[in-house]
C-alpha atoms as a PDB file:
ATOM      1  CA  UNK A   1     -91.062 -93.286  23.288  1.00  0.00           C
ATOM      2  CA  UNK A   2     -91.086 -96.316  25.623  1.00  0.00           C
ATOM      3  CA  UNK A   3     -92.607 -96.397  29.099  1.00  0.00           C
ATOM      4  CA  UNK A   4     -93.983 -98.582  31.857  1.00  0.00           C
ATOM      5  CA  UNK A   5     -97.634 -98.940  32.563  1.00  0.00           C
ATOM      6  CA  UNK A   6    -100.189-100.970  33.988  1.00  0.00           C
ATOM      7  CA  UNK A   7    -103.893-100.698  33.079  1.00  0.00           C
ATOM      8  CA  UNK A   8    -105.051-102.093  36.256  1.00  0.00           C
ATOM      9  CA  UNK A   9    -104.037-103.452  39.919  1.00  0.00           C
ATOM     10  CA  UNK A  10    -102.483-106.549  40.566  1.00  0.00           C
ATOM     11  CA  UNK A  11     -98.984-109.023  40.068  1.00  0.00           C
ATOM     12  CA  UNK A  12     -96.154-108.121  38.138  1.00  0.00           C
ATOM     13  CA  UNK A  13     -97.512-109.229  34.945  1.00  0.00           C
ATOM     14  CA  UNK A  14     -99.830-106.207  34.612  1.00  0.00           C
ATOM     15  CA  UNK A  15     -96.129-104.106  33.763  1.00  0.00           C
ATOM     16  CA  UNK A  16     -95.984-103.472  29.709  1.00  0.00           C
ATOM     17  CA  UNK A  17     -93.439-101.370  28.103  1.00  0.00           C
ATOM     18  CA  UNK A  18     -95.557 -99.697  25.710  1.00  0.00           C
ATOM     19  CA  UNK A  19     -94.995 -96.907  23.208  1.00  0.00           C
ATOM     20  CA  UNK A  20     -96.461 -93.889  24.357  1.00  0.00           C
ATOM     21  CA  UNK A  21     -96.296 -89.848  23.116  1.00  0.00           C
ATOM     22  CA  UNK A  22     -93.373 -87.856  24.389  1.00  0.00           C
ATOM     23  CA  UNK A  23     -94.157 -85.230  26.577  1.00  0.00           C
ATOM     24  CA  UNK A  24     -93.467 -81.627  25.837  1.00  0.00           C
ATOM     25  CA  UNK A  25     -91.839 -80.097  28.792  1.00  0.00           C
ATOM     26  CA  UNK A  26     -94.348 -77.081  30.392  1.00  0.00           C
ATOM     27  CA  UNK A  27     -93.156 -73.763  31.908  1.00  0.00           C
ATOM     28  CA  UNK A  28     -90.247 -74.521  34.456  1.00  0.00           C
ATOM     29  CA  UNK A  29     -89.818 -77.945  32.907  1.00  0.00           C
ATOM     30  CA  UNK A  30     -87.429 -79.909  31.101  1.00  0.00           C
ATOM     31  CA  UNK A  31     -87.522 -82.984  29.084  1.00  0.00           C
ATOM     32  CA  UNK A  32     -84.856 -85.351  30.101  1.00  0.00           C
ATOM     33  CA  UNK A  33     -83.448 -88.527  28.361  1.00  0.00           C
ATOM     34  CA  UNK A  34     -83.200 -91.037  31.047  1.00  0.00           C
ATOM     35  CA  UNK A  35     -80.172 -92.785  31.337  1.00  0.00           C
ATOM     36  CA  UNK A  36     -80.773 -94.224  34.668  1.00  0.00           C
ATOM     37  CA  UNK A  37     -84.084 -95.369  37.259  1.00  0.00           C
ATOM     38  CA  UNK A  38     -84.228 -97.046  40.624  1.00  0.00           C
ATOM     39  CA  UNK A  39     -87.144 -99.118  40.990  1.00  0.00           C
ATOM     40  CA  UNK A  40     -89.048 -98.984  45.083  1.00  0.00           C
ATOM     41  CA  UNK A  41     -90.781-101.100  46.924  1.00  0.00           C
ATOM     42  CA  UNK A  42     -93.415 -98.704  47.334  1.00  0.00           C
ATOM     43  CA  UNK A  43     -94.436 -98.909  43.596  1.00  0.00           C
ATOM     44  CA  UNK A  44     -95.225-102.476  43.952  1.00  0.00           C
ATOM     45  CA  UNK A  45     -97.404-101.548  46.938  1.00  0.00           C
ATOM     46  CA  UNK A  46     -98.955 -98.781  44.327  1.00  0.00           C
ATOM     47  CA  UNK A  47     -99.204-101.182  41.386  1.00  0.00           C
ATOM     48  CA  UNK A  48    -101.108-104.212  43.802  1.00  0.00           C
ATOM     49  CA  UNK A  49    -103.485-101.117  45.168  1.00  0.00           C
ATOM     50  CA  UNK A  50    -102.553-102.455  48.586  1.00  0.00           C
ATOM     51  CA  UNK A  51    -101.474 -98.088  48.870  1.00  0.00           C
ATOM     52  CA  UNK A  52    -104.832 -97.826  47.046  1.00  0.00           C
ATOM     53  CA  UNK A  53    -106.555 -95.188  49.891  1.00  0.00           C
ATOM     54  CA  UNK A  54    -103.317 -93.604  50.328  1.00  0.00           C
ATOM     55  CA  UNK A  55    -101.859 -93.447  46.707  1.00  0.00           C
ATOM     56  CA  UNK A  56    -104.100 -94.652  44.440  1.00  0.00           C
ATOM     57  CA  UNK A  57    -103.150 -95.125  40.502  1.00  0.00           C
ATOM     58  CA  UNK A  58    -104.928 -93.400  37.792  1.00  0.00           C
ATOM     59  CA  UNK A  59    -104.839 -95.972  34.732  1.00  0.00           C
ATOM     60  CA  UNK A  60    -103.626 -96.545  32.610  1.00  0.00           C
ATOM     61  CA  UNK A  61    -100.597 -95.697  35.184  1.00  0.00           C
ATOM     62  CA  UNK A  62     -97.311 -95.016  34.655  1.00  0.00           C
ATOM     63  CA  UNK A  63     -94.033 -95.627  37.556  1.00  0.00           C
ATOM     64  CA  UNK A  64     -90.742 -94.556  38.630  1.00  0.00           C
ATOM     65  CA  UNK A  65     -89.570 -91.454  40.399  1.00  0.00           C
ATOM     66  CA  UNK A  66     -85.891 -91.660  40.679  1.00  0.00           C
ATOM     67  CA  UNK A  67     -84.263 -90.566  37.783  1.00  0.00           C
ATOM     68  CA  UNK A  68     -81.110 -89.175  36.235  1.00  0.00           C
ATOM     69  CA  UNK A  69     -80.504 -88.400  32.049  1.00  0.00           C
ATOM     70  CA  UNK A  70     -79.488 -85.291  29.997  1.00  0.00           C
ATOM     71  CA  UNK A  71     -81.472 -82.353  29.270  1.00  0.00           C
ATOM     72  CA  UNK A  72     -82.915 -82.703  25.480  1.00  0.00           C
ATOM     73  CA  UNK A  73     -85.315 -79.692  25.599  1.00  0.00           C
ATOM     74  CA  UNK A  74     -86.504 -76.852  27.861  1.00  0.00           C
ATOM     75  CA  UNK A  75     -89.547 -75.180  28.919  1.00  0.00           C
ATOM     76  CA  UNK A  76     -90.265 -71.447  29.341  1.00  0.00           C
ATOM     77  CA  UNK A  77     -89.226 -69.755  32.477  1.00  0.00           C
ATOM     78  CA  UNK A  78     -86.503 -72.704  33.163  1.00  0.00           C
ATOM     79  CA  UNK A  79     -83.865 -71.801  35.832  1.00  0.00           C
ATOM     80  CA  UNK A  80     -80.070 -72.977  36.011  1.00  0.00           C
ATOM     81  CA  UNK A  81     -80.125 -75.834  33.203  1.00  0.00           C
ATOM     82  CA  UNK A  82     -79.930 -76.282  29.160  1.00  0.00           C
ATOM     83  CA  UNK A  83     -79.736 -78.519  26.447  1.00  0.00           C
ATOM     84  CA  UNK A  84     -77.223 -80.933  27.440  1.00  0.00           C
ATOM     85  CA  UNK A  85     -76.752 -80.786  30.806  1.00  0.00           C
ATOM     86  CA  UNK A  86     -76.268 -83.904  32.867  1.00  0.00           C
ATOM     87  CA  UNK A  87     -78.718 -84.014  35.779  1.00  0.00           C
ATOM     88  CA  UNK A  88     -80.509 -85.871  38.548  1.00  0.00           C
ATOM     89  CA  UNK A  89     -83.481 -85.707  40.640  1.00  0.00           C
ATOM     90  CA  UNK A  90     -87.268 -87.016  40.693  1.00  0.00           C
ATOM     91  CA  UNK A  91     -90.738 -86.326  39.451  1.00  0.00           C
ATOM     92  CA  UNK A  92     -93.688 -87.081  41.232  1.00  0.00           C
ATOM     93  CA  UNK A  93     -95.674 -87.638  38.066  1.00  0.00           C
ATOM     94  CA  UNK A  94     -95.238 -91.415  38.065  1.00  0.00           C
ATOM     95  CA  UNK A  95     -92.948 -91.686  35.227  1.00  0.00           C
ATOM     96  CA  UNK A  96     -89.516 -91.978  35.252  1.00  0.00           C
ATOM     97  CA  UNK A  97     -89.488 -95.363  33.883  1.00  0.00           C
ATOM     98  CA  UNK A  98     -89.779 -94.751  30.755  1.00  0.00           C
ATOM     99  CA  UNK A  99     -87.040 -93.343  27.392  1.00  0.00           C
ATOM    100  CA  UNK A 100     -88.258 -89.826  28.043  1.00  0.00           C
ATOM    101  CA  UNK A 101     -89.690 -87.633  31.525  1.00  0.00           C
ATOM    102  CA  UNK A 102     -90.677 -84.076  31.856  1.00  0.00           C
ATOM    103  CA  UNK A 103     -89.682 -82.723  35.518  1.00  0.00           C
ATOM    104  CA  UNK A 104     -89.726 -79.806  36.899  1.00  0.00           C
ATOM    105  CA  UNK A 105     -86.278 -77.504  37.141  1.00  0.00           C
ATOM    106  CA  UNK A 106     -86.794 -77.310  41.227  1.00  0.00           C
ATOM    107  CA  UNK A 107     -86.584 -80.937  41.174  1.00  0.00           C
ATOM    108  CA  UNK A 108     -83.038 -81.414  39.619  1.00  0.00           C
ATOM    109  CA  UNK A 109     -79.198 -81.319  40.457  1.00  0.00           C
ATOM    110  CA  UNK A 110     -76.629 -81.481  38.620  1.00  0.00           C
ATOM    111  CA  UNK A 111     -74.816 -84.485  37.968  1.00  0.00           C
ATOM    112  CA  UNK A 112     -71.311 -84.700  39.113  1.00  0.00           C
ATOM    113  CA  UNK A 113     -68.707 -86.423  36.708  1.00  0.00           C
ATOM    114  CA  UNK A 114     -67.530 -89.282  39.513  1.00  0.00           C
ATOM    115  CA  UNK A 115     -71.382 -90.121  39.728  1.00  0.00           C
ATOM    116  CA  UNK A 116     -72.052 -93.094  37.857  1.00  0.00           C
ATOM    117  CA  UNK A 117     -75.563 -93.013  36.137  1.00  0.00           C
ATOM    118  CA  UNK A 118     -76.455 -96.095  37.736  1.00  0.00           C
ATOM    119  CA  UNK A 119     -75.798 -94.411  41.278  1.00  0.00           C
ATOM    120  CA  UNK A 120     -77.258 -90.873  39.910  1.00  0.00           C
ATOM    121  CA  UNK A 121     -80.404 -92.778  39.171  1.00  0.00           C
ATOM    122  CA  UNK A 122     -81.175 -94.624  42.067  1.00  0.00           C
ATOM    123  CA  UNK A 123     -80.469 -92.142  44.844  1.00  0.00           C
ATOM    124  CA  UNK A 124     -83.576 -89.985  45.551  1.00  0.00           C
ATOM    125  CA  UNK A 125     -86.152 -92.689  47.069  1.00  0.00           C
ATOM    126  CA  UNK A 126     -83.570 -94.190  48.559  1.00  0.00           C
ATOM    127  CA  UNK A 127     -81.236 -91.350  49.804  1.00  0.00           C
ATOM    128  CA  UNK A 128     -84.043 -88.747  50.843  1.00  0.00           C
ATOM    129  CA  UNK A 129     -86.326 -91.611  52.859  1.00  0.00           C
ATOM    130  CA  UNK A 130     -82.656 -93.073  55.007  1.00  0.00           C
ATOM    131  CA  UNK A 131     -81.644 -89.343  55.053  1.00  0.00           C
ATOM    132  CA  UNK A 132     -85.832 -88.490  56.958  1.00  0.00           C
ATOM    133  CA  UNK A 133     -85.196 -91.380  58.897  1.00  0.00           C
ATOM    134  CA  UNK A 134     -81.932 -90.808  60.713  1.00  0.00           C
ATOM    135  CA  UNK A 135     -82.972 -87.030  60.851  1.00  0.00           C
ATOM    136  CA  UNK A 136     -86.858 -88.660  62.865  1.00  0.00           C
ATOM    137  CA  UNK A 137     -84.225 -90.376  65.295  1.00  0.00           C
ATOM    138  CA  UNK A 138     -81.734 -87.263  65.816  1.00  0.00           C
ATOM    139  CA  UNK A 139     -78.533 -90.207  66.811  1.00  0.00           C
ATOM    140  CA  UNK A 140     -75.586 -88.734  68.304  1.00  0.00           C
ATOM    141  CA  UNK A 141     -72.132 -89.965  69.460  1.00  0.00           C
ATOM    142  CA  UNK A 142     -73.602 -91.462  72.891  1.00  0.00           C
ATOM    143  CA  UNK A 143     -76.302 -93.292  70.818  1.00  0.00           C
ATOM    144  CA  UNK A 144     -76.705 -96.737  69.821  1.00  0.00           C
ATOM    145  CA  UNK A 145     -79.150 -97.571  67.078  1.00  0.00           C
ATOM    146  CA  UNK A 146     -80.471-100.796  65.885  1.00  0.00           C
ATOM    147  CA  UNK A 147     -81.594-100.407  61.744  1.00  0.00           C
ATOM    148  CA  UNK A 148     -83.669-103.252  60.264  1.00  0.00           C
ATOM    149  CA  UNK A 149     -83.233-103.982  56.714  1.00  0.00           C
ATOM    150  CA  UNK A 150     -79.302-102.643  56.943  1.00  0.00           C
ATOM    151  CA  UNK A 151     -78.361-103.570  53.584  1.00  0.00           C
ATOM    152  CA  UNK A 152     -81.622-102.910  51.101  1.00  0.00           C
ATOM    153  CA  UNK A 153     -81.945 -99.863  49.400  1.00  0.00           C
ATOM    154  CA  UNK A 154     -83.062 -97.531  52.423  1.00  0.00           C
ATOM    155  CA  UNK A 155     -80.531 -99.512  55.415  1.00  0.00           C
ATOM    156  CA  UNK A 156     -77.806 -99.066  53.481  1.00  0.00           C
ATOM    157  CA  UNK A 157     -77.405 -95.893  53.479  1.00  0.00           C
ATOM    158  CA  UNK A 158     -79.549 -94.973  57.063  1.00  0.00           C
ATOM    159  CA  UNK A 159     -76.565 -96.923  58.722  1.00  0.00           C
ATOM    160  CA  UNK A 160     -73.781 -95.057  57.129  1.00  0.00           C
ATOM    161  CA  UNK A 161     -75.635 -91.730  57.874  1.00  0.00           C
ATOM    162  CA  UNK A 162     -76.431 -92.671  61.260  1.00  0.00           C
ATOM    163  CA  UNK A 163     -72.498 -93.463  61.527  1.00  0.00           C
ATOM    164  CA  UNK A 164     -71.643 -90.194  60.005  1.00  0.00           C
ATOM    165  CA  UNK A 165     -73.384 -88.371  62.952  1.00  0.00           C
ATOM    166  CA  UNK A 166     -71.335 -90.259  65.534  1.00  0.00           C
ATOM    167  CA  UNK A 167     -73.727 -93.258  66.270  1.00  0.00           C
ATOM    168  CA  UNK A 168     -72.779 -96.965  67.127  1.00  0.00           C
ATOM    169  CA  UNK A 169     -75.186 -98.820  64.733  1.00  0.00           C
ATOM    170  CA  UNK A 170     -76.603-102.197  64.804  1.00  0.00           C
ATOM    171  CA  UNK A 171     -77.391-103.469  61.493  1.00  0.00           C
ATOM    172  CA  UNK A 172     -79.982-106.548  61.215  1.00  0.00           C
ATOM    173  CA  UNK A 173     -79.512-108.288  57.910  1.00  0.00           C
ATOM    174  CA  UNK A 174     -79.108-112.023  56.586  1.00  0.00           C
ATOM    175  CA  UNK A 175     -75.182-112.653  57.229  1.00  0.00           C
ATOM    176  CA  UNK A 176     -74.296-112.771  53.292  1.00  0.00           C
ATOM    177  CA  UNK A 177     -74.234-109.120  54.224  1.00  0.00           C
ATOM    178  CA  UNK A 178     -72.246-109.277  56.963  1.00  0.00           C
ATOM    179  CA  UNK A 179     -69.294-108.175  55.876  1.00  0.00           C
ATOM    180  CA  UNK A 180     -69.816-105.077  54.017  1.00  0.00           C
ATOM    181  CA  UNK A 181     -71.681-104.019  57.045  1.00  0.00           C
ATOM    182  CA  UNK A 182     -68.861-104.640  58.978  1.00  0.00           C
ATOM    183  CA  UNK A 183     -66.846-102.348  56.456  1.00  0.00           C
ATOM    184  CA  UNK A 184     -68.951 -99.529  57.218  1.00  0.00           C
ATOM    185  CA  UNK A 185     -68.507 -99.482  60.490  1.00  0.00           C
ATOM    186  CA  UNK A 186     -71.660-101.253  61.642  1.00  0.00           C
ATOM    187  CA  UNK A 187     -71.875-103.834  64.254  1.00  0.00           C
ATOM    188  CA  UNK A 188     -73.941-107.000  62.033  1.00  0.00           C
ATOM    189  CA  UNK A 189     -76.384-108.856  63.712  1.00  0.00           C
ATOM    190  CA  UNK A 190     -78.714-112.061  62.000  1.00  0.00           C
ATOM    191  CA  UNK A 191     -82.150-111.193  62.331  1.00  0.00           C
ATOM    192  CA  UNK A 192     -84.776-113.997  63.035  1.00  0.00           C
ATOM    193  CA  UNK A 193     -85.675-115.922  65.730  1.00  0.00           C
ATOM    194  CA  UNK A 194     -83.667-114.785  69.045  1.00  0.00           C
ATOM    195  CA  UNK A 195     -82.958-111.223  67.577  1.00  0.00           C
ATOM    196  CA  UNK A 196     -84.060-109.639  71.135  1.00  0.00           C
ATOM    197  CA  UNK A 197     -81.721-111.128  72.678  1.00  0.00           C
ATOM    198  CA  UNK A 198     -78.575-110.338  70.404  1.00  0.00           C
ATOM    199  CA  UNK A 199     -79.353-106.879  70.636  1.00  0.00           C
ATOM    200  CA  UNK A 200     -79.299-106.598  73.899  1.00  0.00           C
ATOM    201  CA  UNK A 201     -75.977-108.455  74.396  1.00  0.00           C
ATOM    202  CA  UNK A 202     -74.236-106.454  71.349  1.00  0.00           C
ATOM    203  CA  UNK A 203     -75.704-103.073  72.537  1.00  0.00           C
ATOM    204  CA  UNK A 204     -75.286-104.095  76.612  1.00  0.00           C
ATOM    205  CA  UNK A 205     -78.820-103.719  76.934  1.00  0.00           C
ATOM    206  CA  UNK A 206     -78.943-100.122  76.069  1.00  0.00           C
ATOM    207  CA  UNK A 207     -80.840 -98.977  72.440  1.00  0.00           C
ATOM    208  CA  UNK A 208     -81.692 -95.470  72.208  1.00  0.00           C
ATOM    209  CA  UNK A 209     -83.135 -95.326  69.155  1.00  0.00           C
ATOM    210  CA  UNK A 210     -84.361 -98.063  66.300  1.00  0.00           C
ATOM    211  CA  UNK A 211     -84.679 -96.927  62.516  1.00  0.00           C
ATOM    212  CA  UNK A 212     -87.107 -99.910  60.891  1.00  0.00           C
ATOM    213  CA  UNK A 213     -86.704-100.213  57.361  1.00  0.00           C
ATOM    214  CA  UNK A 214     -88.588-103.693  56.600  1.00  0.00           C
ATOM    215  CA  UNK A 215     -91.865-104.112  58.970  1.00  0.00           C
ATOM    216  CA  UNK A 216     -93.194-107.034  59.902  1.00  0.00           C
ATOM    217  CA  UNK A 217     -93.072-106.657  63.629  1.00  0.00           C
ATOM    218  CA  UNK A 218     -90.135-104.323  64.316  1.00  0.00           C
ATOM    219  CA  UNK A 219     -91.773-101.346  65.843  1.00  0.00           C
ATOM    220  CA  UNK A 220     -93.044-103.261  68.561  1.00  0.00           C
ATOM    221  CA  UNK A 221     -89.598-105.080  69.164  1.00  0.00           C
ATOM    222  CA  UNK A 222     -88.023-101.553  69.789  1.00  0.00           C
ATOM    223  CA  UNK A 223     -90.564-100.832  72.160  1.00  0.00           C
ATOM    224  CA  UNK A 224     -89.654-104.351  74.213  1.00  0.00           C
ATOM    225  CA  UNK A 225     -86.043-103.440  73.835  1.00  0.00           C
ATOM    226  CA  UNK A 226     -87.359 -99.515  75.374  1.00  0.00           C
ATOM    227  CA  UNK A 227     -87.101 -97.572  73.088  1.00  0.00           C
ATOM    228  CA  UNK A 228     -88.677 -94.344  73.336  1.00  0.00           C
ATOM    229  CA  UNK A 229     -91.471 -93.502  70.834  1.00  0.00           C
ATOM    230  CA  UNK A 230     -90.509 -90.453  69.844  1.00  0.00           C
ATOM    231  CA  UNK A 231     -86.679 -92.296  68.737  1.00  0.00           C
ATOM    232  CA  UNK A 232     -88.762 -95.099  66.534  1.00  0.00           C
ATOM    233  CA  UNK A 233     -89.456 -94.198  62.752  1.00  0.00           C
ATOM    234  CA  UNK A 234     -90.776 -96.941  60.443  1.00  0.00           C
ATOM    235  CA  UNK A 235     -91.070 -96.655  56.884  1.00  0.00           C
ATOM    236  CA  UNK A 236     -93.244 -99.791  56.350  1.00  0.00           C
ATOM    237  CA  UNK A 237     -95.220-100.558  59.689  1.00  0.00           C
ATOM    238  CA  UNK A 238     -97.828 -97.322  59.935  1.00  0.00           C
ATOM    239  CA  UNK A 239     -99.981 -99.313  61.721  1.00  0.00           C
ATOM    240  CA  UNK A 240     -98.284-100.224  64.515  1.00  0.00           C
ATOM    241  CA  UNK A 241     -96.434 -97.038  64.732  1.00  0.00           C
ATOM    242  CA  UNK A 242     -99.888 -94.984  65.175  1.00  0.00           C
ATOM    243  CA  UNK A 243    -100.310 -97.623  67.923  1.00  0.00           C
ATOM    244  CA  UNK A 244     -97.553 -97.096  70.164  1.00  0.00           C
ATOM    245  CA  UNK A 245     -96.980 -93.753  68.814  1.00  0.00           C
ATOM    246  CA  UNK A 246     -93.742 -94.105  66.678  1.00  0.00           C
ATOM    247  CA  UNK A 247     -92.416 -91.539  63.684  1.00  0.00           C
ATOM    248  CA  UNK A 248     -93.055 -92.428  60.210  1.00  0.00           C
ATOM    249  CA  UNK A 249     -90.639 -90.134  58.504  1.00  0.00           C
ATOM    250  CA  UNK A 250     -89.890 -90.897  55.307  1.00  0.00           C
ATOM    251  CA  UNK A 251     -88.955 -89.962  51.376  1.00  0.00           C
ATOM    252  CA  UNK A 252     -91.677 -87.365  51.960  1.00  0.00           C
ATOM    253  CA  UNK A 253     -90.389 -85.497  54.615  1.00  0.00           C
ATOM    254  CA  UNK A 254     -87.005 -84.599  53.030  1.00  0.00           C
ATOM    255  CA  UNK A 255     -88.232 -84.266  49.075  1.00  0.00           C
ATOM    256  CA  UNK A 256     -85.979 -81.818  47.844  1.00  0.00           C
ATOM    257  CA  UNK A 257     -83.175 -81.059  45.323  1.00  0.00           C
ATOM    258  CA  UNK A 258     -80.882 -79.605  47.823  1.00  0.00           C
ATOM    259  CA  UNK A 259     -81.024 -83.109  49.937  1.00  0.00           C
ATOM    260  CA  UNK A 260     -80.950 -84.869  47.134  1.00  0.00           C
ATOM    261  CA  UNK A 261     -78.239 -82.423  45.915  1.00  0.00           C
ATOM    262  CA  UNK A 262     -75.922 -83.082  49.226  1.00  0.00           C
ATOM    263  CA  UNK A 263     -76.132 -87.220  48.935  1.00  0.00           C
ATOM    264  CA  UNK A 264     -75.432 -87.018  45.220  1.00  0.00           C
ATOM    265  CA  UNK A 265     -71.735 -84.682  47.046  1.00  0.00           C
ATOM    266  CA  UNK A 266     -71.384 -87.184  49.665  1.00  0.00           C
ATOM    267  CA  UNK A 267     -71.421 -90.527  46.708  1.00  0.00           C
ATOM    268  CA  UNK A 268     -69.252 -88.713  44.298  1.00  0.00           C
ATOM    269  CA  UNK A 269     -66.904 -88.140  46.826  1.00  0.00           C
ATOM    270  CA  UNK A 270     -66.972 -91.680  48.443  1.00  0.00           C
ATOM    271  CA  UNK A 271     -68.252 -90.764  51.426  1.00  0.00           C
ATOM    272  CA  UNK A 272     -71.560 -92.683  50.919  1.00  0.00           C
ATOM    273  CA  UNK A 273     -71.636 -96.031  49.165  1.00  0.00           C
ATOM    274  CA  UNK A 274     -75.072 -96.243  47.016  1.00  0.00           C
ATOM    275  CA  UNK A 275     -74.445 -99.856  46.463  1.00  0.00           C
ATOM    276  CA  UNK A 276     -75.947-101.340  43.472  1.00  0.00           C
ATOM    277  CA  UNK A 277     -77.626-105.002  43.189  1.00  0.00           C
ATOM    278  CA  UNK A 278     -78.083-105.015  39.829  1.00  0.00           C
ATOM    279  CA  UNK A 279     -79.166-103.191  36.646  1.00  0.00           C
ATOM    280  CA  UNK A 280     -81.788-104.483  33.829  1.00  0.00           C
ATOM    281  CA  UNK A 281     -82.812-102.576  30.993  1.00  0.00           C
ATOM    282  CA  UNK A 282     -86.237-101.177  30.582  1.00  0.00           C
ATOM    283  CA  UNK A 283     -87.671-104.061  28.783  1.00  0.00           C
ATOM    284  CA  UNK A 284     -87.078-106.388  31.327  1.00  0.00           C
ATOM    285  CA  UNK A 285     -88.902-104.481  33.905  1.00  0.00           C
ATOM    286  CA  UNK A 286     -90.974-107.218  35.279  1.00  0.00           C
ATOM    287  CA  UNK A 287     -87.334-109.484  35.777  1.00  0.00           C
ATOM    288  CA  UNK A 288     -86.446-106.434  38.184  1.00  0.00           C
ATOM    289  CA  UNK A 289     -89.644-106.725  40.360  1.00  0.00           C
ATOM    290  CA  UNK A 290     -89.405-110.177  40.413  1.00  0.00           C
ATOM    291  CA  UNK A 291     -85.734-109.693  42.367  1.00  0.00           C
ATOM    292  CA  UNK A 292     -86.979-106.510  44.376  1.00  0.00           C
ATOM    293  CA  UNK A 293     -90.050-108.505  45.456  1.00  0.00           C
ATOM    294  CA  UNK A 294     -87.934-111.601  46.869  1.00  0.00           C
ATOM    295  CA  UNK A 295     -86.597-108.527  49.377  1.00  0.00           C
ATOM    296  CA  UNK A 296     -83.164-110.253  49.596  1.00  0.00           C
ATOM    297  CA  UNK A 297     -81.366-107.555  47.463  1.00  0.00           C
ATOM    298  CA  UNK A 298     -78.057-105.672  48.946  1.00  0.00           C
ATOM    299  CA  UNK A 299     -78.568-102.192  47.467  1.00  0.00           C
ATOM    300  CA  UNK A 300     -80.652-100.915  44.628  1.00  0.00           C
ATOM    301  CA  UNK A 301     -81.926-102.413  41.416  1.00  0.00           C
ATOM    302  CA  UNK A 302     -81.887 -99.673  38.273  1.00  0.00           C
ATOM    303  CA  UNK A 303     -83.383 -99.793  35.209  1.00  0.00           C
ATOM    304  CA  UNK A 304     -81.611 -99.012  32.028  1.00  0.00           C
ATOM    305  CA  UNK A 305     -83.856 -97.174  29.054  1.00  0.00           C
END
């Protein structure tokens, strides 16, 4: 089969598609055909070894966790699927970008019909790390919340969750994006220079809680704007949030089919938009990083096998 792997740290073009054995799926594993994988930030973090002391890579290394396919073979001791279902889910194993993945049973949902594959395979980074991060800043009605990032992969869907649970959300993003915040429900805001300042005058100088999605000098903005600690959670800045003692919840802390399970409801149902920036087949794999890395996306960038 075909799969992504880099032999060694460093810039994009250290990604080969390369043809590699198929696995066999073990006891309480299937072997899915992938029809569908998101691509994260966090694997080009992995793949530079900038994550090296905290993830490091094995080489040669393979990538991707979301995924979403059809079952082609089964394991011993397999649970609630066969040959044929339609699924979705994640493997921690580094290696859903690639034709072929073996993942454990406990780590899949079924797929429902209205769920496009593109969707299907881009939710669990994505979905589980905005679903930690509202959950790290517990908003309510009588809450406002300021989310960096709105419209990547992770805002996107932290600002319609946060709005779900009663919240009025400020959403910093470049104003291209304006709009379809706007349709959600979120009060838009430019970031850059002067940000401070319209966040204070949108939210009347009261933010309860600030979900940072992006980094680069967020965590301490929500303390200036007084924000309690304990209502910060950053998913890039760890630094800075072990200095002023901010949450760091993220796809970790809610890693689970059932989570995973109740997004996958809420999409099919159009009751969360998974928006989708764009989709590239497998072989073009170093094209996609090239547009994550630029950071300007509006949703999620999938790969096609």
């Amino acid at each position: 089969m075909k799969a992504v792997r880099f032999h060694e740290y460093g810039g994009i073009d250290v990604l080969r598609v390369e043809e590699v054995e198929r696995p066999e799926p073990g006891p309480g594993e299937v072997l899915v055909e992938v029809r569908a994988a998101g691509i994260q930030p966090g694997e080009t973090m992995i793949r530079e070894g900038a994550r090296h002391q905290r993830w490091p890579a094995v080489f040669p290394s393979g990538q991707g966790s979301d995924l979403a396919g059809v079952v082609v073979e089964t394991g011993p001791y397999v649970r609630g699927f066969a040959v044929g279902d339609e699924v979705l889910g994640f493997t921690h194993g580094r290696a859903s970008h690639a034709e072929f993945v073996a993942v454990e049973d406990v780590k899949l949902v079924a797929r429902p019909q209205a769920l496009p594959w593109e969707v299907a395979g881009s939710l669990y980074v994505a979905g589980t790390t905005a679903y930690a991060t509202v959950f790290a800043v517990d908003p309510g009605p009588a809450d406002t919340v300021v989310v960096s990032g709105a419209a990547g992969g992770v805002g996107s869907l932290a600002v319609q969750l946060a709005r779900r649970r009663g919240a009025t959300v400020l959403g910093l993003a470049s104003e291209r994006n304006h709009a379809w915040l706007k349709d959600q429900g979120v009060v838009a805001l430019p970031y850059g220079e002067g940000v401070a300042e319209r966040i204070r005058e949108a939210s009347g100088g009261k933010v309860d809680a600030f979900i940072d999605t992006f980094g680069d000098g967020y965590v301490d903005l929500a303390v200036e704007l007084g924000v309690r600690p304990d209502r910060i959670n950053t998913i890039r800045d760890w630094d800075a949030a072990a200095r002023v003692g901010a949450r760091t919840y993220g796809e970790g802390s809610a890693a689970s089919a059932v989570v995973v399970g109740e997004l996958a409801r809420l999409a099919a149902r159009g009751e969360l938009e998974v928006p989708i920036a764009r989709v590239y087949p497998l072989e073009r794999v170093r094209d996609a990083f090239r547009e994550l890395e630029l950071r300007r996306t509006h949703g999620k960038i999938v790969l096609r096998p």
